[in-house]
Protein backbone atom coordinates (compact mmCIF):
# COMPACT_ATOMS: atom_id res chain seq x y z
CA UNK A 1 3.96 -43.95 -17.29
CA UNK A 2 4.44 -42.79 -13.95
CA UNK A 3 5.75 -45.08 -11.24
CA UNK A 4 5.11 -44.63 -7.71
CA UNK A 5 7.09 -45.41 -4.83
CA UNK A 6 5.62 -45.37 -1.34
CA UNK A 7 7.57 -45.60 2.30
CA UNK A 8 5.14 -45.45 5.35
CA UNK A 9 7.24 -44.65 8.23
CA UNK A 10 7.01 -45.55 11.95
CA UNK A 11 6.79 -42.46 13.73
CA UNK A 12 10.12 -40.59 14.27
CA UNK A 13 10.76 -37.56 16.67
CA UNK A 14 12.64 -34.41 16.25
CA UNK A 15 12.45 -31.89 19.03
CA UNK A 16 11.11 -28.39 18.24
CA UNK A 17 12.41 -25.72 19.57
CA UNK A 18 11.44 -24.94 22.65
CA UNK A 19 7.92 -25.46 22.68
CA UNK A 20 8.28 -29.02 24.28
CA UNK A 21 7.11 -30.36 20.61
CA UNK A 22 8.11 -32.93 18.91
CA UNK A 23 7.97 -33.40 14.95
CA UNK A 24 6.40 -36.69 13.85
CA UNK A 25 6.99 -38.06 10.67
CA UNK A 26 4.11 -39.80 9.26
CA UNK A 27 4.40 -40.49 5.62
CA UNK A 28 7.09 -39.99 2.08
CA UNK A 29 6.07 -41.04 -1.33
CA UNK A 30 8.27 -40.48 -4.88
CA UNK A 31 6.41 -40.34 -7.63
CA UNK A 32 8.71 -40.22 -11.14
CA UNK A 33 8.05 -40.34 -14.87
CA UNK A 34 10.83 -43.09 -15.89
CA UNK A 35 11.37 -41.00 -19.36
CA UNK A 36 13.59 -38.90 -17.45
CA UNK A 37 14.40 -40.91 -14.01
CA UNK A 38 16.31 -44.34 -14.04
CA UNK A 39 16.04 -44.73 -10.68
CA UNK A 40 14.44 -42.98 -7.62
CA UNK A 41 14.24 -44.28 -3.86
CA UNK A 42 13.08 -42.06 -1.24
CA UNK A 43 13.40 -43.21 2.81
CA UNK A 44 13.14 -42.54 6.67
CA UNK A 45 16.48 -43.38 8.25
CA UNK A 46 16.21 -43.17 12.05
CA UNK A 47 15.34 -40.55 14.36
CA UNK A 48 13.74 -38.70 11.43
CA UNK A 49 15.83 -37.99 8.86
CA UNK A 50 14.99 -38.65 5.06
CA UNK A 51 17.06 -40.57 2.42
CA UNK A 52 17.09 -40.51 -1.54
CA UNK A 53 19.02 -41.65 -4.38
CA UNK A 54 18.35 -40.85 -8.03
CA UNK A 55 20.00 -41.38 -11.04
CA UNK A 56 18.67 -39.39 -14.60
CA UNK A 57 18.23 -41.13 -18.32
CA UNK A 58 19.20 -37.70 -19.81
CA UNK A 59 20.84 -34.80 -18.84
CA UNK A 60 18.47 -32.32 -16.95
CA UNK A 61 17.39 -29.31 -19.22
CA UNK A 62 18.43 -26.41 -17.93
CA UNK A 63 14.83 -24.75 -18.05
CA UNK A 64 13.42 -27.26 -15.73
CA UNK A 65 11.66 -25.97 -12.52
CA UNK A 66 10.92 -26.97 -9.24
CA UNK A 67 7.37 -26.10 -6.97
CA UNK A 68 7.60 -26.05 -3.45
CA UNK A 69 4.17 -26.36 -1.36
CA UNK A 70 4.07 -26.39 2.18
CA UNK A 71 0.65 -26.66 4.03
CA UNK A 72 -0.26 -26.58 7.57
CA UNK A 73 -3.18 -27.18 9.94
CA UNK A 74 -3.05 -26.07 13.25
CA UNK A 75 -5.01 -28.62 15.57
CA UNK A 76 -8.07 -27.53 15.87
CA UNK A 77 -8.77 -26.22 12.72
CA UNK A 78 -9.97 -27.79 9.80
CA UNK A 79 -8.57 -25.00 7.24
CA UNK A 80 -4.62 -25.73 5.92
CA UNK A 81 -2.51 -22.77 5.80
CA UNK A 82 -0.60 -22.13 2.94
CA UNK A 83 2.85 -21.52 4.52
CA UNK A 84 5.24 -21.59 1.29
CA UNK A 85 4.27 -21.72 -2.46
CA UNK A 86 7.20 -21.06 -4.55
CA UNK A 87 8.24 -21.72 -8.08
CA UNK A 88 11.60 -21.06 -9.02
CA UNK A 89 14.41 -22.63 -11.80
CA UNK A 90 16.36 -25.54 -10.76
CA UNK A 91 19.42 -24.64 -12.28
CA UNK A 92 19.82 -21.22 -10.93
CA UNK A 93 18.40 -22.67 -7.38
CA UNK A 94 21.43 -24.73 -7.28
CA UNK A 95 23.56 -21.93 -7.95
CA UNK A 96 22.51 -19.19 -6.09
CA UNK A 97 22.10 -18.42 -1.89
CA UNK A 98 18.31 -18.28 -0.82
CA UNK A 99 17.37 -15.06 0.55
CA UNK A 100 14.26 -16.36 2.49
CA UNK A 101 15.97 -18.03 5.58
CA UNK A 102 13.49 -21.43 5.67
CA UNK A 103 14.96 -22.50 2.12
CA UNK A 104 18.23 -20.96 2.92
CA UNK A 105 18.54 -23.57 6.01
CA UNK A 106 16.97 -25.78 3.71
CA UNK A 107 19.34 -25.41 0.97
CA UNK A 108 22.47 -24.97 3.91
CA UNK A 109 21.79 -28.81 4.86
CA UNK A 110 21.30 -30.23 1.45
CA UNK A 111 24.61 -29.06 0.56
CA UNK A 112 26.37 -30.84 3.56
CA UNK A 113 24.02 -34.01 2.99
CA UNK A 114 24.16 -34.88 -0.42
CA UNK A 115 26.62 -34.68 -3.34
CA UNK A 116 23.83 -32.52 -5.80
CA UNK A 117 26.29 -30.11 -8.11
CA UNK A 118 26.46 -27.12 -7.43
CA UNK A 119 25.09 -25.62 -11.36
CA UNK A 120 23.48 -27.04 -14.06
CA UNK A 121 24.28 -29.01 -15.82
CA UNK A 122 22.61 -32.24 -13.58
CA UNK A 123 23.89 -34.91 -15.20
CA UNK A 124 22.96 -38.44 -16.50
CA UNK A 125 23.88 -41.89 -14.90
CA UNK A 126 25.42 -40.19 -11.82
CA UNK A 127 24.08 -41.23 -8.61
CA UNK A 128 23.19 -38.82 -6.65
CA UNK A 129 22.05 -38.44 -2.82
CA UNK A 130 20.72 -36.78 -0.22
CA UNK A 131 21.68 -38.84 3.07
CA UNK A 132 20.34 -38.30 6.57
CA UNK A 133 18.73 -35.11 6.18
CA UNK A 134 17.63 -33.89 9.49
CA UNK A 135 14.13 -32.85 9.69
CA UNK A 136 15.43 -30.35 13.10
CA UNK A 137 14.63 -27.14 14.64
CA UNK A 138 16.63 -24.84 12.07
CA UNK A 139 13.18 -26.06 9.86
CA UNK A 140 10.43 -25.74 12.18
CA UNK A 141 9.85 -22.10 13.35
CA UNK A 142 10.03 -21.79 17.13
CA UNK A 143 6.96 -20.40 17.52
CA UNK A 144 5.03 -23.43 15.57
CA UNK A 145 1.96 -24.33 17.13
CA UNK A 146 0.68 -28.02 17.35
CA UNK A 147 -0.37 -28.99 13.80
CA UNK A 148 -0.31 -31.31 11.14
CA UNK A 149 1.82 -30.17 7.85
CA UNK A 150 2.33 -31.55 4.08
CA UNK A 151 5.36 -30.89 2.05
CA UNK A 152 5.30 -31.50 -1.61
CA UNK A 153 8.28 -31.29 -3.89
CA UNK A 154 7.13 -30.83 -7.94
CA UNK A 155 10.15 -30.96 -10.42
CA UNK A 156 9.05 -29.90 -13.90
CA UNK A 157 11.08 -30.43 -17.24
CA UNK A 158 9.27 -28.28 -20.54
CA UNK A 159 6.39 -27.63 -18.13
CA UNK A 160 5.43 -31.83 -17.76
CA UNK A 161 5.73 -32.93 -13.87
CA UNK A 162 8.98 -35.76 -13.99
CA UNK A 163 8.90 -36.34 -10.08
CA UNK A 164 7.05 -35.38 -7.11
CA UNK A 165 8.03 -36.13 -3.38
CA UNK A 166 5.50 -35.84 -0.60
CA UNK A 167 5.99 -35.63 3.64
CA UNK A 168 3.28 -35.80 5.84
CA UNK A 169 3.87 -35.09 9.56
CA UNK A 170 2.89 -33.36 12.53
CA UNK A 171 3.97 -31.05 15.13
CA UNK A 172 2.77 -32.60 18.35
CA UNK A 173 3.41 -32.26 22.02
CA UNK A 174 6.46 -35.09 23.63
C-alpha cells in the first residue's frame, strides 16, 4: 500500500534571472510503495531549497526507470505547456553526463548535494540524501515568463510506480 507524505511550504523565493522574478515554492509531496522504500522524507529548507532522505528494503533493480514531467502555465492562460517529458533508465542516468543542459544542471547539483552513487547498483539500508538543493537560476530559463509550473518525479521498478515526488510553484514578479 502506498503511503503518502505531504509538506506544504510557506512561500520561499529564488531570484530568476534577470527578469525581476522570483520563484515561489508552493507545494512537495512523496508518495512511496513501502515494498521497496523503508523510509522516504521529502522537505523545504529555507530560502527554497528541497531536502530528502531515503533508505531502500532491497537493492534497486537495475532495469528500473525514472519519468520526468514538467508542466507550465503562463499567467494568463489556462492551457499547461508540456516543457519536459522524459523517460530514461536510472542506472545508466546515474552514470552517464546529460546532453540536454536543464537535466545536465540538474544532474551537476545533485551530485554536489547529495551522496546518490554514482552506478547501479543503489543499494539497500544506506541512507541516502539530497540536502539543500537550490531551486536557482541555472534551472529556470532566463527568458521564463510569469507562470505557474508542476514537476513530477515517477521512479518505476518492473514497470510498477515505487515513488513519486511532486513541486508546485510559480514564477512570479518580486
Amino acid at each position: 500500500m502506498p503511503t503518502k507524505l505531504l509538506c506544504v511550504a510557506h512561500t520561499h523565493d529564488v531570484r530568476a534571472a534577470k527578469k525581476g522574478l522570483t520563484m515561489q515554492l508552493q507545494n512537495i509531496s512523496c508518495t512511496f510503495d513501502k515494498e521497496l522504500v523503508k523510509m522516504l522524507e521529502c522537505r523545504y529548507v529555507k530560502p527554497a531549497r528541497v531536502s530528502l532522505n531515503f533508505q531502500l528494503q532491497r537493492d534497486l533493480h537495475e532495469n528500473a526507470e525514472l519519468h520526468i514531467r514538467v508542466y507550465a502555465t503562463p499567467f494568463r492562460s489556462r492551457k499547461p505547456i508540456e516543457f519536459l517529458n522524459v523517460k530514461t533508465n536510472i542506472c545508466q542516468t546515474l552514470s552517464q553526463t546529460m546532453a540536454f543542459p536543464l537535466l545536465k544542471n540538474i544532474m551537476s547539483q545533485l551530485r554536489s548535494t547529495s551522496n546518490f552513487p554514482y552506478s547501479c547498483p543503489v543499494k539497500k539500508d544506506i541512507e541516502f540524501y539530497i540536502k539543500n538543493f537550490n531551486l536557482n537560476t541555472k534551472l529556470v530559463p532566463a527568458y521564463a515568463p510569469q507562470l505557474t509550473f508542476n514537476c513530477s518525479l515517477d521512479f518505476y521498478e518492473h514497470g510498477k510506480l515505487v515513488t513519486t515526488f511532486y513541486i508546485e510553484g510559480a514564477n512570479i514578479p518580486k
